[in-house]
C-alpha atoms as a PDB file:
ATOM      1  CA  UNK A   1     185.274 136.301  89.551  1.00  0.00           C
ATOM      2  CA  UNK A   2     181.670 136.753  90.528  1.00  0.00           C
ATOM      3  CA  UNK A   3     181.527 139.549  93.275  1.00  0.00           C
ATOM      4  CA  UNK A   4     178.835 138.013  94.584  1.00  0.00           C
ATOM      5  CA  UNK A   5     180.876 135.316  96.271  1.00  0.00           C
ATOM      6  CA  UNK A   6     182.493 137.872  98.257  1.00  0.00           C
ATOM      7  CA  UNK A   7     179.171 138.862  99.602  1.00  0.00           C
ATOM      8  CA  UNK A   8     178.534 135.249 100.594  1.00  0.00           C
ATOM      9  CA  UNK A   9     181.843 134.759 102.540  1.00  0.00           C
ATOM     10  CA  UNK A  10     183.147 132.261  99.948  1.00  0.00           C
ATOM     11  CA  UNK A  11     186.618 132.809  98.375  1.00  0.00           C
ATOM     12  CA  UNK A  12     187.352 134.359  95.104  1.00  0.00           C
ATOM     13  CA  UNK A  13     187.722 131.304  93.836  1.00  0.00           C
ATOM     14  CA  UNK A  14     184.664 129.192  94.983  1.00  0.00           C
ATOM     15  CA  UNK A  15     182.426 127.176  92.651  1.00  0.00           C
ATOM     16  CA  UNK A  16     178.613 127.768  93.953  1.00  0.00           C
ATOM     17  CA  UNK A  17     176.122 126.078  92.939  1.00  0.00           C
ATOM     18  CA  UNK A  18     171.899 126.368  93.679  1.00  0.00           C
ATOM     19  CA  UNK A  19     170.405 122.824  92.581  1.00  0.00           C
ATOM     20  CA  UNK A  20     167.384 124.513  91.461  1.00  0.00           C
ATOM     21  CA  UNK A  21     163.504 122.582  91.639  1.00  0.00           C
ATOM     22  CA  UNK A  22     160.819 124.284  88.654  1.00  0.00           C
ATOM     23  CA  UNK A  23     157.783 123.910  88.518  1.00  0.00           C
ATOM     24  CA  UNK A  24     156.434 122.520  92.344  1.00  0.00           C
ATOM     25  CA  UNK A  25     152.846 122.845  92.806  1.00  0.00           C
ATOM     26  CA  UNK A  26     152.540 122.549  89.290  1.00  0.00           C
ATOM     27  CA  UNK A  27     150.760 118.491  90.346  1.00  0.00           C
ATOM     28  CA  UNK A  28     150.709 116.847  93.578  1.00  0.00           C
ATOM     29  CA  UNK A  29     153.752 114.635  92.071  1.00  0.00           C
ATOM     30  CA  UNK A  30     155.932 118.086  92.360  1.00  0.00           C
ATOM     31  CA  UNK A  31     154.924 119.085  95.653  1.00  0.00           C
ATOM     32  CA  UNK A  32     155.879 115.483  97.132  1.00  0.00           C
ATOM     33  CA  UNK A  33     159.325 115.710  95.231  1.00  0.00           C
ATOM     34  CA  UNK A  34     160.234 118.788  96.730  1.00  0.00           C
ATOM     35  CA  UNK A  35     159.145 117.690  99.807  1.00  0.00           C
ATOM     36  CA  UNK A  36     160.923 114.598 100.005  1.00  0.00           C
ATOM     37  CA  UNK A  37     164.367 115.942  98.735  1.00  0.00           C
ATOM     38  CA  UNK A  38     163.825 119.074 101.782  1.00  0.00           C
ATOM     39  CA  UNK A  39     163.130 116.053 104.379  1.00  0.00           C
ATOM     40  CA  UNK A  40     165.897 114.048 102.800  1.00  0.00           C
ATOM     41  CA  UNK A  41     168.525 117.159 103.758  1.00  0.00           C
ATOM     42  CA  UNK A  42     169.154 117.689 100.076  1.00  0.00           C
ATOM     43  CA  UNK A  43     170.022 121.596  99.701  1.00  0.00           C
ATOM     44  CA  UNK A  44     168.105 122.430  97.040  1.00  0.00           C
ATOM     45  CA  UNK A  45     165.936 125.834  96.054  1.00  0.00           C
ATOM     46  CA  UNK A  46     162.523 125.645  94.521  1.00  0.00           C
ATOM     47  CA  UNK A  47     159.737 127.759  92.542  1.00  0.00           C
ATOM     48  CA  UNK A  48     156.190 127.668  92.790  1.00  0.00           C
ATOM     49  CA  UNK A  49     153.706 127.902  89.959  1.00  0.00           C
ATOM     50  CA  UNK A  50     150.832 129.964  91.718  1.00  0.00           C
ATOM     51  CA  UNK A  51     148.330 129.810  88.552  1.00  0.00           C
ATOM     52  CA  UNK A  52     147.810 125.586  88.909  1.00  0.00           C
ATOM     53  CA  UNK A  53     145.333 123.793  91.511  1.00  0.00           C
ATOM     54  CA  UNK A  54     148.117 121.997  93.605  1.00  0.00           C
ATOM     55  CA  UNK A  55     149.832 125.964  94.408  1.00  0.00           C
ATOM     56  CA  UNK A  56     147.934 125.148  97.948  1.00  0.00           C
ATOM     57  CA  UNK A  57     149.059 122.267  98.669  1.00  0.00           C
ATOM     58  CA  UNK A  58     152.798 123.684  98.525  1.00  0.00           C
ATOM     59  CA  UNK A  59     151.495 127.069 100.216  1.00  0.00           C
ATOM     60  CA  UNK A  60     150.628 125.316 102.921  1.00  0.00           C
ATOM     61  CA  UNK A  61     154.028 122.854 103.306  1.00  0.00           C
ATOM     62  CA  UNK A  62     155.824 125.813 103.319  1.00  0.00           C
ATOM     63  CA  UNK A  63     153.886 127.860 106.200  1.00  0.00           C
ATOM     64  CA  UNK A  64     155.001 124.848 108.439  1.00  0.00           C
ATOM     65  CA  UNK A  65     158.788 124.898 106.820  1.00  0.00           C
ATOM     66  CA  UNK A  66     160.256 128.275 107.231  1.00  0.00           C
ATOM     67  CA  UNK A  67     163.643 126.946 106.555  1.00  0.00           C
ATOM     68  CA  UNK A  68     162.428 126.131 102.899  1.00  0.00           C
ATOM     69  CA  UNK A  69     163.740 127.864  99.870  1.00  0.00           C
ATOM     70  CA  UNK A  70     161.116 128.895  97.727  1.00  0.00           C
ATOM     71  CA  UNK A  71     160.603 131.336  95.129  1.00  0.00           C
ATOM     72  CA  UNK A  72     157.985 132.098  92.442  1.00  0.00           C
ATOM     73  CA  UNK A  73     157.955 130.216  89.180  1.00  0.00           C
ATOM     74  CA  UNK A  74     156.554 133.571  86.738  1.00  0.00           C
ATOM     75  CA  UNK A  75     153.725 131.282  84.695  1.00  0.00           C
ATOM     76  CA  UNK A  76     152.978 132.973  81.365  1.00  0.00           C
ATOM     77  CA  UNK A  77     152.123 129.500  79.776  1.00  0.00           C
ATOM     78  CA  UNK A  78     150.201 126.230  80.684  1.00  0.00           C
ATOM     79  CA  UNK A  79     151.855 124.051  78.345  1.00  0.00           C
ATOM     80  CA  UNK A  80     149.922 120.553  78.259  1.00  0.00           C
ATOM     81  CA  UNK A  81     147.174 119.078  76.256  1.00  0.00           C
ATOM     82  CA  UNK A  82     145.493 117.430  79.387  1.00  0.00           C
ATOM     83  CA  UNK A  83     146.075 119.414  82.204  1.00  0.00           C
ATOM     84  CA  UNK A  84     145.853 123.343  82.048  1.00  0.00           C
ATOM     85  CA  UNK A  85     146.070 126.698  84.030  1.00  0.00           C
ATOM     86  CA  UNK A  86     144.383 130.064  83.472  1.00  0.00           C
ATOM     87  CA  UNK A  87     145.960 133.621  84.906  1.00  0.00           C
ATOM     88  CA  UNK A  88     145.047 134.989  88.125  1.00  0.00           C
ATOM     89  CA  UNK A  89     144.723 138.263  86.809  1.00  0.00           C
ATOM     90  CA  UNK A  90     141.878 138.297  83.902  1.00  0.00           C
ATOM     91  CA  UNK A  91     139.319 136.845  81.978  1.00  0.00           C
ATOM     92  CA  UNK A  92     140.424 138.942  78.608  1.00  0.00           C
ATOM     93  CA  UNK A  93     141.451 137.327  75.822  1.00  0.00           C
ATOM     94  CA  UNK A  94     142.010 140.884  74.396  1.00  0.00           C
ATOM     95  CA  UNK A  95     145.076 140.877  76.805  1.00  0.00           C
ATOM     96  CA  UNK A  96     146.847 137.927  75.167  1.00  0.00           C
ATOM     97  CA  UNK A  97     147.278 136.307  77.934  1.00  0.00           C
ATOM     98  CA  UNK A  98     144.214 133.853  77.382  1.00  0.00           C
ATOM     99  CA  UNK A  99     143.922 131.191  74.340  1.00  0.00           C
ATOM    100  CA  UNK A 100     140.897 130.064  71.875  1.00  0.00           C
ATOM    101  CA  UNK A 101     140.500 127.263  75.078  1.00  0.00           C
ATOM    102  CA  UNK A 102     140.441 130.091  77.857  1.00  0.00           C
ATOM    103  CA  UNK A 103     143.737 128.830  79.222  1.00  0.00           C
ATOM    104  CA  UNK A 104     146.817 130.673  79.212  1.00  0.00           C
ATOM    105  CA  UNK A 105     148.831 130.266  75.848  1.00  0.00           C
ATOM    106  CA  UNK A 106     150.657 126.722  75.346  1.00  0.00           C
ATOM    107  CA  UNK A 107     153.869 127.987  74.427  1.00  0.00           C
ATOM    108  CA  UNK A 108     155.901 131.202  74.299  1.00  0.00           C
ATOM    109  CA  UNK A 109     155.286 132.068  70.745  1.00  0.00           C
ATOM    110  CA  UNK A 110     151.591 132.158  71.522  1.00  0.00           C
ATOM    111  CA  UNK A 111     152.152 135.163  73.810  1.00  0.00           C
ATOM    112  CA  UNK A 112     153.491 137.249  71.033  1.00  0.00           C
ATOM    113  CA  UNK A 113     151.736 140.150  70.767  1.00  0.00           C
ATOM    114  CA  UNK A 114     150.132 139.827  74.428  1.00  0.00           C
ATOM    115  CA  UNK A 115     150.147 143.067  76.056  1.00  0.00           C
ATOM    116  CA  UNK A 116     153.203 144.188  78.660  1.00  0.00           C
ATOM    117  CA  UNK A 117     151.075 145.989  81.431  1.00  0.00           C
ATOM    118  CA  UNK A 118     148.907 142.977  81.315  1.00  0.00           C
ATOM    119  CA  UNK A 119     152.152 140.593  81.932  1.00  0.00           C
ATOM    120  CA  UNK A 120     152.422 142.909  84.479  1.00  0.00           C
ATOM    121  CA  UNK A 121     149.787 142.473  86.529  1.00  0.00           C
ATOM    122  CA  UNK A 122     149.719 138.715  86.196  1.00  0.00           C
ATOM    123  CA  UNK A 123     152.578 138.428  87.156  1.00  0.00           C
ATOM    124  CA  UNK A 124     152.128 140.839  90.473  1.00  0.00           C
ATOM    125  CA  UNK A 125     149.147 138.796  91.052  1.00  0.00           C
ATOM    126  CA  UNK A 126     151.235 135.650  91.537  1.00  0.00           C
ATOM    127  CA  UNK A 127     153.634 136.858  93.649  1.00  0.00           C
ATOM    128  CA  UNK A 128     151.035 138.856  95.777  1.00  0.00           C
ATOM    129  CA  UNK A 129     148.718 135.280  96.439  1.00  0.00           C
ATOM    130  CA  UNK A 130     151.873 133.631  97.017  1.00  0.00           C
ATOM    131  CA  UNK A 131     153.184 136.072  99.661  1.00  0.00           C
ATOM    132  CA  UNK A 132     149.207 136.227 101.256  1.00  0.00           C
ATOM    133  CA  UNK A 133     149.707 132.323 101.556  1.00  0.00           C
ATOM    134  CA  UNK A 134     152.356 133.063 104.176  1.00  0.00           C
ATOM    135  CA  UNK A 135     155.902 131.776 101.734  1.00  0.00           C
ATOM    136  CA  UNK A 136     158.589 133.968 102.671  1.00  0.00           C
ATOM    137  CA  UNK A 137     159.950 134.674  99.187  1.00  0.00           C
ATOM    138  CA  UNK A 138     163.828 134.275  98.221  1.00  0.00           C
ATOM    139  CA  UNK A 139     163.664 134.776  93.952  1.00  0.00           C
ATOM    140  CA  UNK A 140     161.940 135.213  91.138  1.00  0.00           C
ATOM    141  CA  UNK A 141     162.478 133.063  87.971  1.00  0.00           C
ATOM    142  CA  UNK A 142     160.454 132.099  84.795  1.00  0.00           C
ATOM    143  CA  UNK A 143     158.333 129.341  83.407  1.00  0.00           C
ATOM    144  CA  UNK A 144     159.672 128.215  79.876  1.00  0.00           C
ATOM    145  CA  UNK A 145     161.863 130.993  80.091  1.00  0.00           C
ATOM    146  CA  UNK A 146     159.092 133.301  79.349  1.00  0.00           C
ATOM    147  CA  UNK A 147     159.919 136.716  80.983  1.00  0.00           C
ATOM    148  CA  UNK A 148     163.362 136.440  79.207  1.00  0.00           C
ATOM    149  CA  UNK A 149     161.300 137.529  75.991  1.00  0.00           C
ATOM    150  CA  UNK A 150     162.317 141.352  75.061  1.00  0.00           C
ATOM    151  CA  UNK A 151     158.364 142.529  75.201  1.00  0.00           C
ATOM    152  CA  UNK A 152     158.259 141.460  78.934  1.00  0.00           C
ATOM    153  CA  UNK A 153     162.105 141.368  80.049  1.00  0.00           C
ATOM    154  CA  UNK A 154     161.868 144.736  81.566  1.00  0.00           C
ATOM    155  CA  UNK A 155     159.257 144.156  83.353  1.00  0.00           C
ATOM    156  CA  UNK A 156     160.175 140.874  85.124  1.00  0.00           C
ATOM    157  CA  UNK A 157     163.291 143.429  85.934  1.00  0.00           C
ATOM    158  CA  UNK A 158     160.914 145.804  87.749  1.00  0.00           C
ATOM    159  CA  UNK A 159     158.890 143.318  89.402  1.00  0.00           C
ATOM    160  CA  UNK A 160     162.149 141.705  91.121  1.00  0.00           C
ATOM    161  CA  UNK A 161     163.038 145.371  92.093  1.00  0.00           C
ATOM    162  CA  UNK A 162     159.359 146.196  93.459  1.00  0.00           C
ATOM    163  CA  UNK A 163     160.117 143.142  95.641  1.00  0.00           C
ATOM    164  CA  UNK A 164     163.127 143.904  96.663  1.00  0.00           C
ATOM    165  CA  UNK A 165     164.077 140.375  95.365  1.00  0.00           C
ATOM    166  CA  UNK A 166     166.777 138.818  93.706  1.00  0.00           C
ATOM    167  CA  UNK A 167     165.696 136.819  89.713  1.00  0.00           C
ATOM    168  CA  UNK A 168     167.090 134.565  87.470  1.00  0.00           C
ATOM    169  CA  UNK A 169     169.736 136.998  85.842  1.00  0.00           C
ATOM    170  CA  UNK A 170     172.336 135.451  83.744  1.00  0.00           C
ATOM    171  CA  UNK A 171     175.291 136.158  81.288  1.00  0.00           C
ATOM    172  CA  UNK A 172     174.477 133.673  78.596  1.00  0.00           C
ATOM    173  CA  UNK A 173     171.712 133.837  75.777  1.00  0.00           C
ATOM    174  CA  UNK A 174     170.972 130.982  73.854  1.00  0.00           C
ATOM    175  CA  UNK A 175     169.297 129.865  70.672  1.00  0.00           C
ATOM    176  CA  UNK A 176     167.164 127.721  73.418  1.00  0.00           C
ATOM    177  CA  UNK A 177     165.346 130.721  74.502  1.00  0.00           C
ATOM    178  CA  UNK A 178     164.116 131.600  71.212  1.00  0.00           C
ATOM    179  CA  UNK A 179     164.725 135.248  71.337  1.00  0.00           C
ATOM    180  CA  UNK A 180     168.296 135.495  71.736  1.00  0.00           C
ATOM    181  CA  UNK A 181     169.310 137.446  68.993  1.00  0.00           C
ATOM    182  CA  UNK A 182     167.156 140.769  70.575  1.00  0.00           C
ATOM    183  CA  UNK A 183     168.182 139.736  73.802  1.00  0.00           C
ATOM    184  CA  UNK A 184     171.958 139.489  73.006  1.00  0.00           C
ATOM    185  CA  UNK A 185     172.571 142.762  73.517  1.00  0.00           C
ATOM    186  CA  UNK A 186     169.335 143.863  75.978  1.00  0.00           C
ATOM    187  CA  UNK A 187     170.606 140.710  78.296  1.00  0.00           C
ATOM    188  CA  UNK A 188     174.455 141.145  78.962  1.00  0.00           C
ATOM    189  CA  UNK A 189     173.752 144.967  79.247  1.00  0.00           C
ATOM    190  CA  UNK A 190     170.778 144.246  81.894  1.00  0.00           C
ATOM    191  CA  UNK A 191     173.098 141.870  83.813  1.00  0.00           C
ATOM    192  CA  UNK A 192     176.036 144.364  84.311  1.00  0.00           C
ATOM    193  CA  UNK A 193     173.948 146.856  85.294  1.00  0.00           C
ATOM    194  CA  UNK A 194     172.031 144.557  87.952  1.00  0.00           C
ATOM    195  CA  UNK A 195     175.688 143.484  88.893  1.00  0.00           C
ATOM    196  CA  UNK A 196     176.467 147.033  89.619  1.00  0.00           C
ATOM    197  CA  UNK A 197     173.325 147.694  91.381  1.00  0.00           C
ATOM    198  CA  UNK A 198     174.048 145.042  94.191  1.00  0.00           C
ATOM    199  CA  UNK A 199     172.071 142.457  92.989  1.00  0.00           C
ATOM    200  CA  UNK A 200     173.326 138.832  91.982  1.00  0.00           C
ATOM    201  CA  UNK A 201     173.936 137.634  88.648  1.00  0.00           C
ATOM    202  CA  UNK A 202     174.277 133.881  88.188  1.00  0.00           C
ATOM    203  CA  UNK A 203     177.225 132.634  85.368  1.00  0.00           C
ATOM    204  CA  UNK A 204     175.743 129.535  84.589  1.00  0.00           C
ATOM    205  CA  UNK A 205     172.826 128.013  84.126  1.00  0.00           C
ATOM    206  CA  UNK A 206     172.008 124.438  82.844  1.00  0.00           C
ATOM    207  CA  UNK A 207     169.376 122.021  82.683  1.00  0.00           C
ATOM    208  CA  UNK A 208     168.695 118.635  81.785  1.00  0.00           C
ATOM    209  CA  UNK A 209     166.213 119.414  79.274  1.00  0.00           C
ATOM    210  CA  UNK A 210     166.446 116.295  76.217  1.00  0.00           C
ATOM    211  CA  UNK A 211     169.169 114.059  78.602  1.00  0.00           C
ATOM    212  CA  UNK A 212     167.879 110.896  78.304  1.00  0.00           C
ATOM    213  CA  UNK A 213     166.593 109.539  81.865  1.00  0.00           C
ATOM    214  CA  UNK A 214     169.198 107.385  81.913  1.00  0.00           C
ATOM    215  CA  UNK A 215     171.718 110.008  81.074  1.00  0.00           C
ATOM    216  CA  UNK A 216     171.140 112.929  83.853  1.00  0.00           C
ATOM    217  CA  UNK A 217     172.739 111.932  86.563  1.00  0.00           C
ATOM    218  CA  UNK A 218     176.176 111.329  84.366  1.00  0.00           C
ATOM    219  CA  UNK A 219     175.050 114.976  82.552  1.00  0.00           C
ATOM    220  CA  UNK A 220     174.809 116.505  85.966  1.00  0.00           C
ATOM    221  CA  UNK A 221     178.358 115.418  86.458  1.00  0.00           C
ATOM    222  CA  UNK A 222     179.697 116.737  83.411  1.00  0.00           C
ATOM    223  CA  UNK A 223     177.815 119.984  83.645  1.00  0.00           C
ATOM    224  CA  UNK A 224     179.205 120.538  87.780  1.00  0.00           C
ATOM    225  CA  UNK A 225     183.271 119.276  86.275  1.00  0.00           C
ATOM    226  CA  UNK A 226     182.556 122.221  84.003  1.00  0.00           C
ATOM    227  CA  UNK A 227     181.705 125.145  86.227  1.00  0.00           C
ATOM    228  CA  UNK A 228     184.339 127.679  86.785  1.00  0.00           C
ATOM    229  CA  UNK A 229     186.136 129.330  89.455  1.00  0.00           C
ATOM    230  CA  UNK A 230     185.101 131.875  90.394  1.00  0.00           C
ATOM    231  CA  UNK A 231     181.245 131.584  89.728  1.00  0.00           C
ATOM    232  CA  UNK A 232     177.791 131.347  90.458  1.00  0.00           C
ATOM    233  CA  UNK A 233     175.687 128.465  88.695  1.00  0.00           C
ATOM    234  CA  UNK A 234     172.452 126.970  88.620  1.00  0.00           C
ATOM    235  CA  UNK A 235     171.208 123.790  87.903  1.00  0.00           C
ATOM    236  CA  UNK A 236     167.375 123.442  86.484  1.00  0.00           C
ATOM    237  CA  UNK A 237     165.453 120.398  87.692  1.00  0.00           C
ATOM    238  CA  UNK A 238     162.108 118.970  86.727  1.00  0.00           C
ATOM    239  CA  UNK A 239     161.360 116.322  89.439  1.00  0.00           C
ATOM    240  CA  UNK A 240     158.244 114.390  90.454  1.00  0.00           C
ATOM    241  CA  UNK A 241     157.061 111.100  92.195  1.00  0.00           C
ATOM    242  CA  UNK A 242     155.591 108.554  90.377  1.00  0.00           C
ATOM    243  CA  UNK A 243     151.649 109.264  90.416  1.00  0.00           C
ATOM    244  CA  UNK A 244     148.927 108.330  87.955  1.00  0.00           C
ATOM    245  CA  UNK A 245     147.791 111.717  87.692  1.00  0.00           C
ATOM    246  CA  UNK A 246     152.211 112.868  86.704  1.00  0.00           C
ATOM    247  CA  UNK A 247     151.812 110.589  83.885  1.00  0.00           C
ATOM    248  CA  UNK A 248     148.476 111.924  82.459  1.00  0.00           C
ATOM    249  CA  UNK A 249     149.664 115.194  83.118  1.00  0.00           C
ATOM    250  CA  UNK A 250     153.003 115.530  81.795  1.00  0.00           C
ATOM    251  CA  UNK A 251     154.439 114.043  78.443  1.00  0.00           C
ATOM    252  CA  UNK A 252     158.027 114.059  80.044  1.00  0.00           C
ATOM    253  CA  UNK A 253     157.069 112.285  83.020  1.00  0.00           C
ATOM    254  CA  UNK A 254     160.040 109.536  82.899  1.00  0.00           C
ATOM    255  CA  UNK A 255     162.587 112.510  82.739  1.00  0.00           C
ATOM    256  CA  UNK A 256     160.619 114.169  85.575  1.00  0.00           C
ATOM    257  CA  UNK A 257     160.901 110.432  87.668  1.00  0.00           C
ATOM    258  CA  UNK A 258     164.885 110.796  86.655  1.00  0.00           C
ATOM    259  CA  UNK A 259     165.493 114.058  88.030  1.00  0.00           C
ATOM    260  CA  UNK A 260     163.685 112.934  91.502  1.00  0.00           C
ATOM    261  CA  UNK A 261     166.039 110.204  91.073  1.00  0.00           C
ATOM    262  CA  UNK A 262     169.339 111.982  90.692  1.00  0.00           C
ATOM    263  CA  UNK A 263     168.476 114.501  93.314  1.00  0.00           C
ATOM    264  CA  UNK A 264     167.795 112.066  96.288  1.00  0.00           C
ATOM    265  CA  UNK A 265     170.886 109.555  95.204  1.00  0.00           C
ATOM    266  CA  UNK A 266     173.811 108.715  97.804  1.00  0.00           C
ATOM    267  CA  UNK A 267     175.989 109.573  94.464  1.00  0.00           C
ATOM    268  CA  UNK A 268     175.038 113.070  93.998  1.00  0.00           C
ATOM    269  CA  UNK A 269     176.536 114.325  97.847  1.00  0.00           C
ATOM    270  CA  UNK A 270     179.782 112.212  96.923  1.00  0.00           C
ATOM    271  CA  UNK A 271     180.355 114.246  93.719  1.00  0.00           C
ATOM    272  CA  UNK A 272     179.777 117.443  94.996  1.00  0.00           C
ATOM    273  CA  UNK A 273     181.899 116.613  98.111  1.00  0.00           C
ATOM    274  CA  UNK A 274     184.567 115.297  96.026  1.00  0.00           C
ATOM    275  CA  UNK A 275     184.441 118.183  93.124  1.00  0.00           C
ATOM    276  CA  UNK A 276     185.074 120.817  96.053  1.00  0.00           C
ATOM    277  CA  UNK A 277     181.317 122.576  94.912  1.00  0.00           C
ATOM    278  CA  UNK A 278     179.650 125.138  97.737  1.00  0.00           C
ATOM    279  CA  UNK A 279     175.978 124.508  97.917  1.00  0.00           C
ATOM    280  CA  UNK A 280     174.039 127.426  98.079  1.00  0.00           C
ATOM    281  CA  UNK A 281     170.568 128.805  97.993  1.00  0.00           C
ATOM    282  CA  UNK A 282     168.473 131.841  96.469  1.00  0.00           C
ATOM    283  CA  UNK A 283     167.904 132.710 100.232  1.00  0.00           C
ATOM    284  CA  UNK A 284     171.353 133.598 100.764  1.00  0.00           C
ATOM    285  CA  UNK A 285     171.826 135.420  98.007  1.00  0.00           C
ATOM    286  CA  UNK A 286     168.366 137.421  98.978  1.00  0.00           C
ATOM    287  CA  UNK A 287     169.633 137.714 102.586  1.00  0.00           C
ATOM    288  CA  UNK A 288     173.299 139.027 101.037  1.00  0.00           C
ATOM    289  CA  UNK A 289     171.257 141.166  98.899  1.00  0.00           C
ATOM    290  CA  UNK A 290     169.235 142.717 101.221  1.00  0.00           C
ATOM    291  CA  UNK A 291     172.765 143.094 103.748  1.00  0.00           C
ATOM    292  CA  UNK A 292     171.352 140.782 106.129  1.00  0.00           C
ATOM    293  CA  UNK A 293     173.065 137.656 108.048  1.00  0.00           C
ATOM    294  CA  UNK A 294     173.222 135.286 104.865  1.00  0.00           C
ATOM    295  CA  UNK A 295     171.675 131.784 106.001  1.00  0.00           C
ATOM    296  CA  UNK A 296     172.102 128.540 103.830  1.00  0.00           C
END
């Protein structure tokens, strides 16, 4: 049993689940999603990439929308041919965190090598424009899974503790991650300890990632029928609106269009109703966290 449920007022045996939004302000197409599912009285959490042009757009959605649940998406990466992001932090490709095209790196394996303190203070950076844009911050998590590398693990570790917030913490490492044999034993140990600490550790977490776009809503059945008793889990979703600039942007975009899809269906609500799921949000776990009056 998690212990954290306890913490949230749920029983011992409760199934909670945070349906989880990456990636919004990453194009205007994300911001719209996220606000459309909010309006639509979806529960859902999101993260916000600070690093790409549309971060203001979402900035300023969320001054107006205290109730939102909104976190910061860690960006280590800017991943597409077309449409790229630099760090906040420098202009020094000596740190590794900049690319022969003065972007940050495409892809994980890029950043090998790229120095610690420098991930650092990027990643400070982001979280200190998104808090001077006014979002009241309920998580950390990572972009591509980035921070869960053993170079900068420890450090996405002290940043949620500087914050005094709670991150994307789980008990499973897979080959998806591309580090997992060095973080098999760093990653369970990190959890328990975090566990034991106070702070919330989630059991499961899946995504969509290569489901067919006619295939996720049917997957996101099949992965909520799976979660046990007795847990926290997370689902991952990518979703946009349908947008000219989406499509030139993002190579995925028909999975992206799917997950909007899935999230604002009349089928979704049925299911979880049905399946006996608790919806829940980062902000309650920050507020249980922190010992204050936990809020949905």
């Amino acid at each position: 049993m998690n212990p954290f449920l306890s913490r949230l007022g749920l029983p011992d045996d409760a199934r909670a689940l945070i349906l989880h939004v990456d990636d919004v302000g990453m194009c205007h197409s994300s911001v719209e999603a996220f606000t459309q599912l909010v309006a639509n009285g979806m529960v859902v959490s999101g993260s916000v990439m600070v690093p790409p042009s549309w971060f203001p757009h979402i900035a300023t959605w969320a001054r107006s929308h205290a109730e939102a649940d909104l976190g910061v998406h860690l960006v280590l990466t800017s991943e597409w041919s077309t449409y790229r992001w630099r760090p906040l932090s420098t202009t020094d490709p000596a740190t590794g965190l900049i690319d022969e095209e003065g972007y940050l790196p495409h892809t994980g394996p890029k950043l090998a090598g790229a120095d610690p303190d420098a991930v650092l203070r990027e990643w400070r950076a982001q979280v200190r424009r998104a808090r001077a844009w006014g979002i009241d911050l309920t998580h950390l998590d990572t972009h591509m899974f980035s921070a869960l590398s053993p170079d900068y693990f420890p450090h996405y570790l002290q940043l949620a503790e500087e914050e005094q917030l709670p991150c994307l913490l789980h008990r499973e490492w897979r080959d998806r991650y591309g580090f997992v044999n060095e973080m098999r034993s760093l990653g369970p140990a990190a959890a328990r300890q975090w566990e034991d600490e106070g702070r919330p550790v989630i059991d499961v977490v899946e995504l969509m990632g290569a489901t067919p776009p006619e295939g996720r809503l049917r997957r996101t059945f099949e992965i909520i029928d799976a979660i046990p008793a007795g847990s926290l889990a997370e689902i991952l979703y990518h979703p946009g609106i349908d947008t000219p600039e989406l499509r030139a942007a993002a190579p995925d975009w028909p999975e992206r269009l799917a997950d909007f899809d899935v999230l604002m269906s009349d089928e979704l609500p049925r299911f979880l109703e049905a399946s006996g799921i608790t919806l829940i949000t980062w902000r309650a776990l920050r507020d249980a966290m922190r010992g204050a009056p936990v809020t949905a």
